[in-house]
Protein backbone atom coordinates (compact mmCIF):
# COMPACT_ATOMS: atom_id res chain seq x y z
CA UNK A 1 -23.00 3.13 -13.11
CA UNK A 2 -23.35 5.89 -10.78
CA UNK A 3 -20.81 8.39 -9.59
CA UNK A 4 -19.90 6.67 -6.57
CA UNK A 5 -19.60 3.72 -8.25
CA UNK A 6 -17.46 5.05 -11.25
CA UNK A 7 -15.21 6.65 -8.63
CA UNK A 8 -14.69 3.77 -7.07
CA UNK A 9 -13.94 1.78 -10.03
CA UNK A 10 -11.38 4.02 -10.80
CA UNK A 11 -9.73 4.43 -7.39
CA UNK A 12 -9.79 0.35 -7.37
CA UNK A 13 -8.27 0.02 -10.36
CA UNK A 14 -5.70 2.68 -9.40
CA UNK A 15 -4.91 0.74 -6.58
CA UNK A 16 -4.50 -1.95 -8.27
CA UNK A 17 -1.61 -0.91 -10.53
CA UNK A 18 -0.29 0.46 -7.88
CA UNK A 19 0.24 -2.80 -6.12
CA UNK A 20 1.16 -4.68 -9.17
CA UNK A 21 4.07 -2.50 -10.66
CA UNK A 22 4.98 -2.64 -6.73
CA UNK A 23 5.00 -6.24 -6.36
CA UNK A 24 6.77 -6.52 -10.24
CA UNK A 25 9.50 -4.54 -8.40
CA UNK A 26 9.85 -6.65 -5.60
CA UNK A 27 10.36 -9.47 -8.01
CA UNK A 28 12.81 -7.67 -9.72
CA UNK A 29 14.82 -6.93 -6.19
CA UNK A 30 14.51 -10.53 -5.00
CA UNK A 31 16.41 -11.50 -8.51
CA UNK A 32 18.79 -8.95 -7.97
CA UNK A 33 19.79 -10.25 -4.46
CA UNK A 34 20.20 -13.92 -5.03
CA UNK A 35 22.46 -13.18 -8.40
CA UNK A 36 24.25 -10.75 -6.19
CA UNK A 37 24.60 -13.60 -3.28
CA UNK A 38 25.53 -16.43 -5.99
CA UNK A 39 27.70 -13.99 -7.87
CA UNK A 40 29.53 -13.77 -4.47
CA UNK A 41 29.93 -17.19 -3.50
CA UNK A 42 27.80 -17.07 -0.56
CA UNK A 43 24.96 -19.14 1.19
CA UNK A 44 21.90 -17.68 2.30
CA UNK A 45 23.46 -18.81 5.71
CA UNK A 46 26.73 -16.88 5.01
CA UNK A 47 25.14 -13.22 3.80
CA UNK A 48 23.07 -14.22 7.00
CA UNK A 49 25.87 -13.78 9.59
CA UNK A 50 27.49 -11.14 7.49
CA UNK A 51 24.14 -8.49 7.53
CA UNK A 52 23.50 -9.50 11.01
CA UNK A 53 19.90 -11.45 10.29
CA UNK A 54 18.46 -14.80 10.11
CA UNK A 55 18.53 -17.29 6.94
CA UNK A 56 14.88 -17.60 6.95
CA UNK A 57 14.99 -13.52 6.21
CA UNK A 58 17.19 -13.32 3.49
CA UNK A 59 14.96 -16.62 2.07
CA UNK A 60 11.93 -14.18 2.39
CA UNK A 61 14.41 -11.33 0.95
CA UNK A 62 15.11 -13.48 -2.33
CA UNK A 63 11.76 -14.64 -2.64
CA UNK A 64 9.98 -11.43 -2.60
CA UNK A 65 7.87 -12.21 0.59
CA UNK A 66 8.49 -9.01 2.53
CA UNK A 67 6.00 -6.77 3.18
């Protein structure tokens, strides 16, 4: 493999860590939200109204859809 290719092997596997231990932390955020919701007693409707957005959003929230 050349330089430019071992460099970019690297950087791409860098990168790719990166965005896994990112995306294993949004998982672990989107748990932590709908325990804290349920733990609560509320709906996805009712944290809704209360944080001002929609129900769809907190869905995406506990789901770990957000970019």
């Amino acid at each position: 493999m050349s330089t430019i290719g071992t460099s970019y092997h690297i950087c791409n596997s860098l990168v790719f860590r990166y965005t896994s231990s990112m995306r294993a932390e949004a998982v672990k955020s989107a748990a932590l939200l709908r325990e804290a919701r349920l733990r609560a007693g509320l709906t996805q409707e009712a944290l809704a109204e209360r944080v001002g957005k929609t129900r769809p959003a907190i869905a995406r929230w506990e789901t770990g859809a957000v970019a």
